[in-house]
N, C-alpha and C. Protein backbone atom coordinates (compact mmCIF):
# COMPACT_ATOMS: atom_id res chain seq x y z
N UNK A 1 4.76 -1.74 -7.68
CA UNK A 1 4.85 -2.45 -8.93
C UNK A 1 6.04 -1.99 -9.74
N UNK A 2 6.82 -0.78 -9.61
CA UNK A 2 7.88 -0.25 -10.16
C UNK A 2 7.45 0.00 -11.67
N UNK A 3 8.36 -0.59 -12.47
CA UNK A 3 8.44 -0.61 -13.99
C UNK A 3 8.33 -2.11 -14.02
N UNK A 4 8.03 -3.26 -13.59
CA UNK A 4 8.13 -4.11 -14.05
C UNK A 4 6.47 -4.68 -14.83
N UNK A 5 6.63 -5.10 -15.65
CA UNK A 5 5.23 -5.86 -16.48
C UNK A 5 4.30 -6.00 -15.68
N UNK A 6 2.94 -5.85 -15.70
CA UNK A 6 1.79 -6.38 -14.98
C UNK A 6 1.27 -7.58 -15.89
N UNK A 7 1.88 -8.42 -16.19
CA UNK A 7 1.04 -9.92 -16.63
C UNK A 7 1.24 -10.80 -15.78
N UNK A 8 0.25 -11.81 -16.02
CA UNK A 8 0.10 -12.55 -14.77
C UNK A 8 0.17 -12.50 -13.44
N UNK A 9 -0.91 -11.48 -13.57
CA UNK A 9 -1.21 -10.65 -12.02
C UNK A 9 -1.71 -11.73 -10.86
N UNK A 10 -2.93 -12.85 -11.25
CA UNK A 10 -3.15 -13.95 -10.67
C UNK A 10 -2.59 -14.28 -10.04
N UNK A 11 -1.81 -15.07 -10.32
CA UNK A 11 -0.50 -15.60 -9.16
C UNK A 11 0.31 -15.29 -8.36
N UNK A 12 0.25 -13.70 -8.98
CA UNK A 12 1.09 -13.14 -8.12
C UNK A 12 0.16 -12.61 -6.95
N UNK A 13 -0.72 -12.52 -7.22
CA UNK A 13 -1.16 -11.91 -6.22
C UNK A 13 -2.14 -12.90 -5.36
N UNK A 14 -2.30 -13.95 -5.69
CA UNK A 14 -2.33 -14.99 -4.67
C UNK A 14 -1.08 -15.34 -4.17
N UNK A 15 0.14 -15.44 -4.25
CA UNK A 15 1.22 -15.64 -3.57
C UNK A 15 1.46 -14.71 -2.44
N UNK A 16 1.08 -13.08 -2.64
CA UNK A 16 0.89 -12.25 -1.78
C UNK A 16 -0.23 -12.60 -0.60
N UNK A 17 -1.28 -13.19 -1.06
CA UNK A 17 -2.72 -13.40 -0.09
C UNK A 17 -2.16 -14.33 0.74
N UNK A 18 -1.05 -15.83 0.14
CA UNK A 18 -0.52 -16.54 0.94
C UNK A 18 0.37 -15.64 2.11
N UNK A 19 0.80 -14.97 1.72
CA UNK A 19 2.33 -14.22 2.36
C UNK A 19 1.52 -13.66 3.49
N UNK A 20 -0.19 -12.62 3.15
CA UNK A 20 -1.09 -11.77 4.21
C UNK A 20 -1.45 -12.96 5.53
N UNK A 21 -1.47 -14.31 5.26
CA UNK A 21 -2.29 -15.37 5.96
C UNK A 21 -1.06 -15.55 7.09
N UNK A 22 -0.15 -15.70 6.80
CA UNK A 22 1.17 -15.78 7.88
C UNK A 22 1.62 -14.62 8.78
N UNK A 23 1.50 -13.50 7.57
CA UNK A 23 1.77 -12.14 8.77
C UNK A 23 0.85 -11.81 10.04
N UNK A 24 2.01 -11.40 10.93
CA UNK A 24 1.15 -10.69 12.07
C UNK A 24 1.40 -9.44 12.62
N UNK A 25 2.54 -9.00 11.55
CA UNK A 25 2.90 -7.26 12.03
C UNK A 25 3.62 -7.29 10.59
N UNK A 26 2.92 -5.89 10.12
CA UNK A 26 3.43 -5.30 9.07
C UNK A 26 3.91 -4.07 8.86
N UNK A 27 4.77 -3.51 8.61
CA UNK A 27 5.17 -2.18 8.58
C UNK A 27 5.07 -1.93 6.64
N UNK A 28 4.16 -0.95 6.42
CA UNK A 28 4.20 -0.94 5.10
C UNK A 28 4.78 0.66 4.78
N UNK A 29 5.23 0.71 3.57
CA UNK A 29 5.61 2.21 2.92
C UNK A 29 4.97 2.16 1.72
N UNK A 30 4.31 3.05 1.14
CA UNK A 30 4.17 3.63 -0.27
C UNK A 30 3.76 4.30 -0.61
N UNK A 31 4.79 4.51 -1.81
CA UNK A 31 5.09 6.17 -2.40
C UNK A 31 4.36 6.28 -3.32
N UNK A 32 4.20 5.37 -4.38
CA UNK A 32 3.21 5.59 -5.11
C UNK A 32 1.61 4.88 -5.51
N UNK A 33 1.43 4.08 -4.72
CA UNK A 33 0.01 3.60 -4.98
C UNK A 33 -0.40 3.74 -3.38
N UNK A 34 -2.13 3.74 -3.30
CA UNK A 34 -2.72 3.07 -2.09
C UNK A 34 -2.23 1.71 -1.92
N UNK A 35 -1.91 1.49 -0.80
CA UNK A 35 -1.32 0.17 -0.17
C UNK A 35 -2.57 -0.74 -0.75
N UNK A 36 -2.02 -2.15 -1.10
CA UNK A 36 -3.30 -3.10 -1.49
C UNK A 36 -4.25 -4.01 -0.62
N UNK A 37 -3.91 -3.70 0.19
CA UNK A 37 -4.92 -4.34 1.33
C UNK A 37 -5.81 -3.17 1.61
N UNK A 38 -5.59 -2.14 1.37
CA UNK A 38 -6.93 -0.70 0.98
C UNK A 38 -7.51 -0.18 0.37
N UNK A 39 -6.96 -1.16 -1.04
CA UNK A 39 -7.32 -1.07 -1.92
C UNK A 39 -8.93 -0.97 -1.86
N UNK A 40 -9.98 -0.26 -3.10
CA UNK A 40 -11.23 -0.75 -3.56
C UNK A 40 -11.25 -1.53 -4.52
N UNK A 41 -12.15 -1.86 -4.68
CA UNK A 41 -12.24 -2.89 -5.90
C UNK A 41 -11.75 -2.04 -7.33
N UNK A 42 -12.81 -0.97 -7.23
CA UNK A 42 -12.43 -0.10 -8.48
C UNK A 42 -11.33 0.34 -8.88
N UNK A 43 -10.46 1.13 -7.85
CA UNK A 43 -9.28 1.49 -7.96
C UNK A 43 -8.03 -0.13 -8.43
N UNK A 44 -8.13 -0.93 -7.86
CA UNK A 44 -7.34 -2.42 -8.23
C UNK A 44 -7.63 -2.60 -9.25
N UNK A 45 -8.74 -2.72 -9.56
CA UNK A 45 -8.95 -2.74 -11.26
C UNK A 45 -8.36 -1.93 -11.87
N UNK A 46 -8.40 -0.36 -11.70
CA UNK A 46 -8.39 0.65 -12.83
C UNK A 46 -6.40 0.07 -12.99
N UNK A 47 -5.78 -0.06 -11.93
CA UNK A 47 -4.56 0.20 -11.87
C UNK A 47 -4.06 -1.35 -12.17
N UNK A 48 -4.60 -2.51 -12.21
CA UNK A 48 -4.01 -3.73 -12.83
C UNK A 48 -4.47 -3.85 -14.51
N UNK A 49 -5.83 -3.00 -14.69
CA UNK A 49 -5.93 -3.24 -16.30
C UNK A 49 -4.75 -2.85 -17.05
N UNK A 50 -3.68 -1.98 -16.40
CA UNK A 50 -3.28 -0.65 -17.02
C UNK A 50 -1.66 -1.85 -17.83
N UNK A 51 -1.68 -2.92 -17.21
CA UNK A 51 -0.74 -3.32 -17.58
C UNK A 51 -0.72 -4.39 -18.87
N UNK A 52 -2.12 -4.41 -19.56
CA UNK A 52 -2.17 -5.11 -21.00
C UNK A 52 -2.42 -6.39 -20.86
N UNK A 53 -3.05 -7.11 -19.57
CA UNK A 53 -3.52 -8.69 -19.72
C UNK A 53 -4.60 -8.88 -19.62
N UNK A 54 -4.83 -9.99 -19.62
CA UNK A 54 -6.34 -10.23 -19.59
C UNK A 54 -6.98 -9.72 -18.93
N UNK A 55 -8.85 -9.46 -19.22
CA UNK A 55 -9.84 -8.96 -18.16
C UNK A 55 -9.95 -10.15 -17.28
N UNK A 56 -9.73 -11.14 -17.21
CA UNK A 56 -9.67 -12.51 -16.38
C UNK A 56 -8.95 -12.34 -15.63
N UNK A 57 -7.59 -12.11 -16.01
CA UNK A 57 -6.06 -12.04 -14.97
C UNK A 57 -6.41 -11.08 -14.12
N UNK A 58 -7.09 -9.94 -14.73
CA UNK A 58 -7.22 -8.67 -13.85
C UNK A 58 -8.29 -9.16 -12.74
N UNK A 59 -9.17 -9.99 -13.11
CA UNK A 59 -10.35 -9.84 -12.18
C UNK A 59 -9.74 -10.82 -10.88
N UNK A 60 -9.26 -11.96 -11.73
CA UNK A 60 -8.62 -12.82 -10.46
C UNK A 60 -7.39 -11.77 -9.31
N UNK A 61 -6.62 -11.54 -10.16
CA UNK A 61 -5.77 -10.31 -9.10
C UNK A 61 -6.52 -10.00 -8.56
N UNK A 62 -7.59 -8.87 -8.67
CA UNK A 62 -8.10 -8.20 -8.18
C UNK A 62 -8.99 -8.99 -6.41
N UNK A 63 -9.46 -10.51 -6.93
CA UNK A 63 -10.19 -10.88 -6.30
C UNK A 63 -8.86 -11.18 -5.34
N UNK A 64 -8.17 -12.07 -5.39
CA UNK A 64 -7.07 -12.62 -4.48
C UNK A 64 -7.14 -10.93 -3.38
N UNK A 65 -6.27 -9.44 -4.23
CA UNK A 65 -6.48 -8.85 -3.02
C UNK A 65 -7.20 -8.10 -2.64
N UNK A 66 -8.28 -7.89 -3.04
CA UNK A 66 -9.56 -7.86 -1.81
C UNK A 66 -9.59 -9.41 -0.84
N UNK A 67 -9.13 -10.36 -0.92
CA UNK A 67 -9.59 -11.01 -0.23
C UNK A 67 -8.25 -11.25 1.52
N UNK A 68 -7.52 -10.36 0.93
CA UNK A 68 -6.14 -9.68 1.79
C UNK A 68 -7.05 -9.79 3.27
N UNK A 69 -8.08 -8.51 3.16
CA UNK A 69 -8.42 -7.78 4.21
C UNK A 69 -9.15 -9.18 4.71
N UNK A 70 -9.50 -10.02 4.35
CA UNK A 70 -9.91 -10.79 5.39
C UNK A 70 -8.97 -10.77 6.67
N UNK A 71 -7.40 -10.73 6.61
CA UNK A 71 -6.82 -10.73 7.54
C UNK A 71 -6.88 -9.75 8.62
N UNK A 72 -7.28 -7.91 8.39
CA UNK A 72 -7.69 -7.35 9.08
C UNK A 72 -8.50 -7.60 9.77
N UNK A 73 -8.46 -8.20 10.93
CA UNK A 73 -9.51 -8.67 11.43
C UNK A 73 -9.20 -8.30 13.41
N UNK A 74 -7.96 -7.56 13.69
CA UNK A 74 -7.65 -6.83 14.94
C UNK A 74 -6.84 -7.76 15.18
N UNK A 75 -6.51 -8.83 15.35
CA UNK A 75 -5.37 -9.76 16.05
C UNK A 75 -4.03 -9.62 15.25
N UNK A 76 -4.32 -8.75 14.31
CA UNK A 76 -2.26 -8.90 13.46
C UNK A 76 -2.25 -7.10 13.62
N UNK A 77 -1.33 -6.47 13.42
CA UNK A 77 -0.99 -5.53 13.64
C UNK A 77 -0.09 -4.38 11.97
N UNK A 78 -0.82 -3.30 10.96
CA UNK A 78 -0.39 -2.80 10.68
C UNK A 78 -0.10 -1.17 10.75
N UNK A 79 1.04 -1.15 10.61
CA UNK A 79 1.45 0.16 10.64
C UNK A 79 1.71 0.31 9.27
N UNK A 80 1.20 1.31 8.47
CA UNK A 80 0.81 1.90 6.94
C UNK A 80 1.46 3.32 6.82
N UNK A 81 2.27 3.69 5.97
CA UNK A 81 2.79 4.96 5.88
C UNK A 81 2.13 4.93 4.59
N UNK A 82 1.86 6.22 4.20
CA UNK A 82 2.20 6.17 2.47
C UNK A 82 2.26 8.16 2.06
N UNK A 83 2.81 8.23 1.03
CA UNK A 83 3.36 10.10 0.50
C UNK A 83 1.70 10.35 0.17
N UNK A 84 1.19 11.82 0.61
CA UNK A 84 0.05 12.36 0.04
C UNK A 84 0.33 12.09 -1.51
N UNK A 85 1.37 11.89 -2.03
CA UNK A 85 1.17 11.69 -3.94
C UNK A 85 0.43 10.39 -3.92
N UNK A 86 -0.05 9.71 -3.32
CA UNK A 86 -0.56 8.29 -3.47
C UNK A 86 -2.00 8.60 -3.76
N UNK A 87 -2.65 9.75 -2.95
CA UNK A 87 -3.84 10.60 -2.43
C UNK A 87 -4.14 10.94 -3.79
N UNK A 88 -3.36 11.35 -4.47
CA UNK A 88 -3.43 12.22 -5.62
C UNK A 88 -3.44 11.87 -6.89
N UNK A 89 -3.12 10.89 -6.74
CA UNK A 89 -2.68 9.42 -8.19
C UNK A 89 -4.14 9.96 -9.25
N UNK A 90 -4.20 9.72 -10.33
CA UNK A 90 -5.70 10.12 -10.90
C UNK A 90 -6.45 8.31 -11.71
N UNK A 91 -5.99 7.28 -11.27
CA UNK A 91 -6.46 6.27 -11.64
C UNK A 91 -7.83 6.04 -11.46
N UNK A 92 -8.68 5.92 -12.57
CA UNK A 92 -9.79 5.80 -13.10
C UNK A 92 -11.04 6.69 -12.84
N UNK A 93 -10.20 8.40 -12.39
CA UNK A 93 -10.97 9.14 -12.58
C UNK A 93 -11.01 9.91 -11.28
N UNK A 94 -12.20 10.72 -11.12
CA UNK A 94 -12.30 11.67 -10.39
C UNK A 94 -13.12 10.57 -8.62
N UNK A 95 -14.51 10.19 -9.64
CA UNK A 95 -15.80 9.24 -8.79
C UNK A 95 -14.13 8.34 -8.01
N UNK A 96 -13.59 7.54 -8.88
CA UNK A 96 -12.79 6.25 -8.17
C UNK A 96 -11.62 6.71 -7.36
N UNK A 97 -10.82 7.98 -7.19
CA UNK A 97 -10.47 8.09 -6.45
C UNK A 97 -11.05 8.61 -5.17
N UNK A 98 -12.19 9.26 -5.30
CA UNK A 98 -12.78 9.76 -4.06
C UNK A 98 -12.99 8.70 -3.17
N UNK A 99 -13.90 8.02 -4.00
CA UNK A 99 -14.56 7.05 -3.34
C UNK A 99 -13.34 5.82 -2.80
N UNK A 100 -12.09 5.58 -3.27
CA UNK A 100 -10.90 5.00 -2.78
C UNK A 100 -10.65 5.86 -1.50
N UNK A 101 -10.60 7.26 -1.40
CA UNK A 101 -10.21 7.93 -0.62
C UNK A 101 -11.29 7.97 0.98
N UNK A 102 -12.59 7.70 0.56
CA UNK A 102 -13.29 7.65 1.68
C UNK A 102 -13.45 6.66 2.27
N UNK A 103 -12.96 5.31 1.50
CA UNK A 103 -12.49 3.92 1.87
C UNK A 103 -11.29 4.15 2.87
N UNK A 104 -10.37 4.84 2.42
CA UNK A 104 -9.44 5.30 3.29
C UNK A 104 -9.99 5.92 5.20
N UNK A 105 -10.84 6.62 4.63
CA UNK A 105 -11.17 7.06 5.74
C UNK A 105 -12.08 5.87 6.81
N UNK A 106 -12.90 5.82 6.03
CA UNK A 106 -13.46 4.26 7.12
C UNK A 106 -12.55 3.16 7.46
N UNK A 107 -11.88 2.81 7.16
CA UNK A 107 -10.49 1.80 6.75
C UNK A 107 -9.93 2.61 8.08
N UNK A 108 -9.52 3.62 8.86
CA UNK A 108 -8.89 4.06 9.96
C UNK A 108 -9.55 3.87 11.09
N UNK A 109 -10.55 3.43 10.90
CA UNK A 109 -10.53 2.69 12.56
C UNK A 109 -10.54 1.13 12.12
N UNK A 110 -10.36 0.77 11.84
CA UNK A 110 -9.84 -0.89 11.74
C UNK A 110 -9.16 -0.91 12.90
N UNK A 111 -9.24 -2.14 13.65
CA UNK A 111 -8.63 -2.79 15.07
C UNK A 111 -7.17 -2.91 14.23
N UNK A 112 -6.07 -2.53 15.27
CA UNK A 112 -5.14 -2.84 14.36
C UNK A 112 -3.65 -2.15 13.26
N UNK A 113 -4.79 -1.29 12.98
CA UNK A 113 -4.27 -0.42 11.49
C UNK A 113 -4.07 1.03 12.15
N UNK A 114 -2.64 1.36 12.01
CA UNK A 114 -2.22 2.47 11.89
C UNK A 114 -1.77 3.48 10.77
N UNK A 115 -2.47 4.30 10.12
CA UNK A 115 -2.41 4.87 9.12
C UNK A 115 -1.44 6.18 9.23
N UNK A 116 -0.62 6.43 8.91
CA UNK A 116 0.05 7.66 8.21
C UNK A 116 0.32 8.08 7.12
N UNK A 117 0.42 9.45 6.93
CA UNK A 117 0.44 10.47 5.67
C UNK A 117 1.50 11.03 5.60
N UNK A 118 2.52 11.22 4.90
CA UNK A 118 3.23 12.15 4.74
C UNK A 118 3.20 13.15 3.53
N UNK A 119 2.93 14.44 4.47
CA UNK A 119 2.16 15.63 3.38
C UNK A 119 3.26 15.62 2.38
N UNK A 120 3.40 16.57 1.36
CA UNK A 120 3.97 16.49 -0.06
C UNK A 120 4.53 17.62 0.76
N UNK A 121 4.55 18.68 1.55
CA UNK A 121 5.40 20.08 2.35
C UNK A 121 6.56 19.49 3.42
N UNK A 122 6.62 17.37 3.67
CA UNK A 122 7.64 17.42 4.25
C UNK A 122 9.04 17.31 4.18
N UNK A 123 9.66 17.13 4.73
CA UNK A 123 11.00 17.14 4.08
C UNK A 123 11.40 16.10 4.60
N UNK A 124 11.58 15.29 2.93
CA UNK A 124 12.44 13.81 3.47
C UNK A 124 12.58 13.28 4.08
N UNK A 125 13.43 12.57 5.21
CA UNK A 125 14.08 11.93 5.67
C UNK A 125 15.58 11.13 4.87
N UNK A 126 14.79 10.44 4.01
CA UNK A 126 15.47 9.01 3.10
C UNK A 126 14.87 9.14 1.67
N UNK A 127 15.66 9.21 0.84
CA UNK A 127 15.09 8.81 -0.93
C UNK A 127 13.97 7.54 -0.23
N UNK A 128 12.76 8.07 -0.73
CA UNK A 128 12.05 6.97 -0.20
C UNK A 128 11.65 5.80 -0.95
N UNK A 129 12.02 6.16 -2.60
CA UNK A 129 11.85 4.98 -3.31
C UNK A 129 10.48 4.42 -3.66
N UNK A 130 10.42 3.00 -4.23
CA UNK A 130 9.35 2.72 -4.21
C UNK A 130 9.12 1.84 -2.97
N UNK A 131 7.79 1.31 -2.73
CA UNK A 131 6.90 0.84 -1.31
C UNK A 131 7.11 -0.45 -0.97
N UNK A 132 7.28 -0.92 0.14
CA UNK A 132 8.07 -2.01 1.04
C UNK A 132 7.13 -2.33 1.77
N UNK A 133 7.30 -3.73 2.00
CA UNK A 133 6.43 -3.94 3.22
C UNK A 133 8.01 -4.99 4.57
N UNK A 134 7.84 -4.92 5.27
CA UNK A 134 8.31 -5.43 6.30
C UNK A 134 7.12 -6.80 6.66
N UNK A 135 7.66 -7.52 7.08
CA UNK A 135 6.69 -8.91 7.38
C UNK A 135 7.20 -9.20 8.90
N UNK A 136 6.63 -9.47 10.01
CA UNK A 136 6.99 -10.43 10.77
C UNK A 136 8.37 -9.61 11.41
N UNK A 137 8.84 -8.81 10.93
CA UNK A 137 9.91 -8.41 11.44
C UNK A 137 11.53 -9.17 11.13
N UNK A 138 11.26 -9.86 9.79
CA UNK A 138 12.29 -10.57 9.76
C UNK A 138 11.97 -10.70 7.93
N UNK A 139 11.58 -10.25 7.05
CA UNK A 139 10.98 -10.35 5.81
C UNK A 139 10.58 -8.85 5.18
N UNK A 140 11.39 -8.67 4.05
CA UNK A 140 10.97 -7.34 3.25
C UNK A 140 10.88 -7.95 1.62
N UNK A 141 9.41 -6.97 1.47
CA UNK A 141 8.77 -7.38 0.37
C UNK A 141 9.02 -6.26 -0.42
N UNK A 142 9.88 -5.74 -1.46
CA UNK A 142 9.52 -4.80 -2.16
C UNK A 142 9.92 -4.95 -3.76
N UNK A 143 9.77 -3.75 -4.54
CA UNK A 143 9.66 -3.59 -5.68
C UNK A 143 11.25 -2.96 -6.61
N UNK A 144 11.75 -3.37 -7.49
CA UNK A 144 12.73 -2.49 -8.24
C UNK A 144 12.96 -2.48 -9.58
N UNK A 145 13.87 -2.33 -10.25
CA UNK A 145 13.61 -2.35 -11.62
C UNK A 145 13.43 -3.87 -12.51
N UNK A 146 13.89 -4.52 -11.67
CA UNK A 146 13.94 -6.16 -11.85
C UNK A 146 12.68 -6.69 -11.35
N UNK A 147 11.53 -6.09 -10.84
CA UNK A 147 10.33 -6.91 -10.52
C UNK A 147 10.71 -6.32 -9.06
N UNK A 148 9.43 -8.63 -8.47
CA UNK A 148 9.32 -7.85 -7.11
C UNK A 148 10.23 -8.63 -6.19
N UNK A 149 11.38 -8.53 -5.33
CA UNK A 149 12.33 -8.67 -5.09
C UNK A 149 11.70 -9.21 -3.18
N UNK A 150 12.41 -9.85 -2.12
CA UNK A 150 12.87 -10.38 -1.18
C UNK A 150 13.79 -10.08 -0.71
N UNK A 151 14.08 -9.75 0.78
CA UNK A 151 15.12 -9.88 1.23
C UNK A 151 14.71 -10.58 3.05
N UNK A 152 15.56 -11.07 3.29
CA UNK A 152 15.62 -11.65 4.36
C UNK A 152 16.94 -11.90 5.42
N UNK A 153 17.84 -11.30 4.62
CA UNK A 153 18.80 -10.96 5.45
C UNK A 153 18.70 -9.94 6.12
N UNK A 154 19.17 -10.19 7.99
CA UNK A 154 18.76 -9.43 8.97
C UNK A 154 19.22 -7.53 8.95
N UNK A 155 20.50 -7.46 8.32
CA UNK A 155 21.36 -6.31 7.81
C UNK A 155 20.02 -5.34 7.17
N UNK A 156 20.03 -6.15 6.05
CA UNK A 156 18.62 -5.56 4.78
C UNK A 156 17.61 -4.85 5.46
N UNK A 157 16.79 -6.18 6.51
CA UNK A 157 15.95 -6.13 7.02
C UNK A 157 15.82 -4.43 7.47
N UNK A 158 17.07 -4.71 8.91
CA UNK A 158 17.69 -3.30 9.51
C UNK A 158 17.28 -2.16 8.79
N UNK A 159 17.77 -2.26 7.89
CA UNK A 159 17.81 -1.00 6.96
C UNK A 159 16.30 -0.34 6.41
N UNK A 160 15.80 -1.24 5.97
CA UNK A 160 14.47 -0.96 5.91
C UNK A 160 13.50 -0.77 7.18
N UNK A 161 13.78 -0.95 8.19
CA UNK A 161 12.86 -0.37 9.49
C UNK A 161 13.55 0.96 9.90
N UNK A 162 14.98 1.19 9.26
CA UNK A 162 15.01 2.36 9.79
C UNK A 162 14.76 3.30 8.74
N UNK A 163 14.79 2.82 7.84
CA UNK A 163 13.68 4.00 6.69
C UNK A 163 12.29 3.82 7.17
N UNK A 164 11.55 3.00 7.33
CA UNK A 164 10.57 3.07 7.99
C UNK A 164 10.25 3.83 9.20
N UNK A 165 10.85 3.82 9.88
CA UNK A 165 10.85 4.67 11.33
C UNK A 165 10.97 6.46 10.85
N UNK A 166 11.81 6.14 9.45
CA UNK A 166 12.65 7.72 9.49
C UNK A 166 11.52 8.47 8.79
N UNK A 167 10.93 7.40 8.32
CA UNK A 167 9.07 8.33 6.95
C UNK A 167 7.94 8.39 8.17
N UNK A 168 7.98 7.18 9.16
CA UNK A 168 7.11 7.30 10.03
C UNK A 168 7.44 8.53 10.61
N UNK A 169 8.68 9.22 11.27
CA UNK A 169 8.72 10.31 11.47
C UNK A 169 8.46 11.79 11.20
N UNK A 170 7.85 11.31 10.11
CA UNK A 170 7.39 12.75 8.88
C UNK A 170 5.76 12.46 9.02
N UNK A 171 5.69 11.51 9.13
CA UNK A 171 4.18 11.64 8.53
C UNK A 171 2.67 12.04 9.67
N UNK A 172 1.57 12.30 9.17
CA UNK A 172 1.04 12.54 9.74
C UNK A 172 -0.40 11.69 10.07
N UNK A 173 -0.87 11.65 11.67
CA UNK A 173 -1.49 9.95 11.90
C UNK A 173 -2.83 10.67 12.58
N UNK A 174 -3.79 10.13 12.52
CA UNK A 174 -5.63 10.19 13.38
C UNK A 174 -5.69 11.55 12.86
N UNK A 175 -6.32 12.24 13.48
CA UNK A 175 -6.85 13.57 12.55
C UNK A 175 -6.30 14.15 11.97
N UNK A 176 -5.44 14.23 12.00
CA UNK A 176 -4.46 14.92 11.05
C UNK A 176 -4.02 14.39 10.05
N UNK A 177 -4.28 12.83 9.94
CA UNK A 177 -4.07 12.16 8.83
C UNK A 177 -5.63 12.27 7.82
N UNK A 178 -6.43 12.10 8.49
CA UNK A 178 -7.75 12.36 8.02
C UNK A 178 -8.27 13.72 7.61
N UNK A 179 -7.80 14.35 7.92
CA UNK A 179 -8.12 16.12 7.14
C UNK A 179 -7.33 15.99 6.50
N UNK A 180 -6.08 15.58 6.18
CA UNK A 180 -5.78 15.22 4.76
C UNK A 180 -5.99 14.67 3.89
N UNK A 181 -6.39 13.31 3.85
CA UNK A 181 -7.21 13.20 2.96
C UNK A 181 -8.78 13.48 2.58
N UNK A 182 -9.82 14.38 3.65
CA UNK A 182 -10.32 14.95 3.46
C UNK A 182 -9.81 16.23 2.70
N UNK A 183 -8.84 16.78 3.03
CA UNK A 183 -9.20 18.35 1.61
C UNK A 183 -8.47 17.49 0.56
N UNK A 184 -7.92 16.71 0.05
CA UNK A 184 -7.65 15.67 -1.34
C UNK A 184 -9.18 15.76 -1.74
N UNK A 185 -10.01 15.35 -1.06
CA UNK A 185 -11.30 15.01 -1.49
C UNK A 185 -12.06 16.17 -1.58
N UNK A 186 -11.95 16.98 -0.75
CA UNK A 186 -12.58 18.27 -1.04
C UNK A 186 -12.21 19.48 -2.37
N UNK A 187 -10.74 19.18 -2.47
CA UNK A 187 -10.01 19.69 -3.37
C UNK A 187 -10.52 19.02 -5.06
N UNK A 188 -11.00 18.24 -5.11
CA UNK A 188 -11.39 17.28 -6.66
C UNK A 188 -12.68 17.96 -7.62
């Protein structure tokens, strides 16, 4: 979401649910929120109220992405990075991140879904910025100071799978991704 306004979350985030219905391989990054297709309900809430619009706007956002994961369903394919600071975020408390976090954990065996962590002890790769998604292999969705931005030129594209590849290289995946966010949770 960067710095840009959270109003009129609705639309936007049905335009995203349109965008989830077409994909069939996603490479996602993010640095600072749980990715939104992992989202809980609670946590989407706590973190779309935060931007000053309606309890309506918020609830519709909210509903559009929960209704994402319908697409998880084993026939499309994601690969999920995101920084242990995501783990750590304190949005709407102690109860809503845990319970986001153990969503996390059931959420890893999904047909499909490849989850990685990259602990807060690794070292870089790439300024990793804020969180991207790759679409289709030909489509990047991300965030900057101007809102939420597109690119589709193949160059762009490039560039962003090899930051992708270069965080996927840091991070950590199946048990080792999961005892991490187990002591997050143990740690609270």
């Amino acid at each position: 979401m960067g710095i840009a306004t959270l109003t009129d979350l609705a639309p936007s985030q049905e335009n995203f649910l349109a965008l989830a219905a077409s994909a069939r391989d996603e490479k996602v990054f993010e640095s600072l929120f749980i990715w939104g297709d992992l989202q809980t309900r609670d946590y989407a809430t706590e973190l779309f109220r935060r931007g000053g619009t309606s309890q309506a706007d918020v609830d519709a956002a909210v509903a559009a992405r929960l209704a994402r994961r319908q697409y998880m369903d084993g026939t499309r394919t994601y690969h999920v990075v995101m920084t242990e600071s995501t783990l750590l975020s304190g949005f709407g408390g102690r109860e809503v991140m845990n319970n986001q976090l153990r969503y996390l954990l059931e959420a890893m065996t999904t047909p499909g879904l490849t989850l990685g962590i990259i602990p807060a002890t690794a070292e870089m790769p790439v300024v990793p910025g804020g969180g991207f998604a790759i679409i289709n292999g030909v489509r990047v969705e991300f965030d900057d100071y101007e809102g939420h931005s597109t690119a589709t030129d193949m160059a762009a594209v490039r560039r962003f799978n090899d930051a992708f590849d270069q965080l996927s290289n840091v991070a950590v995946f199946g048990d080792d991704a999961r005892d991490l966010i187990t002591a997050v949770i143990d740690a609270r």
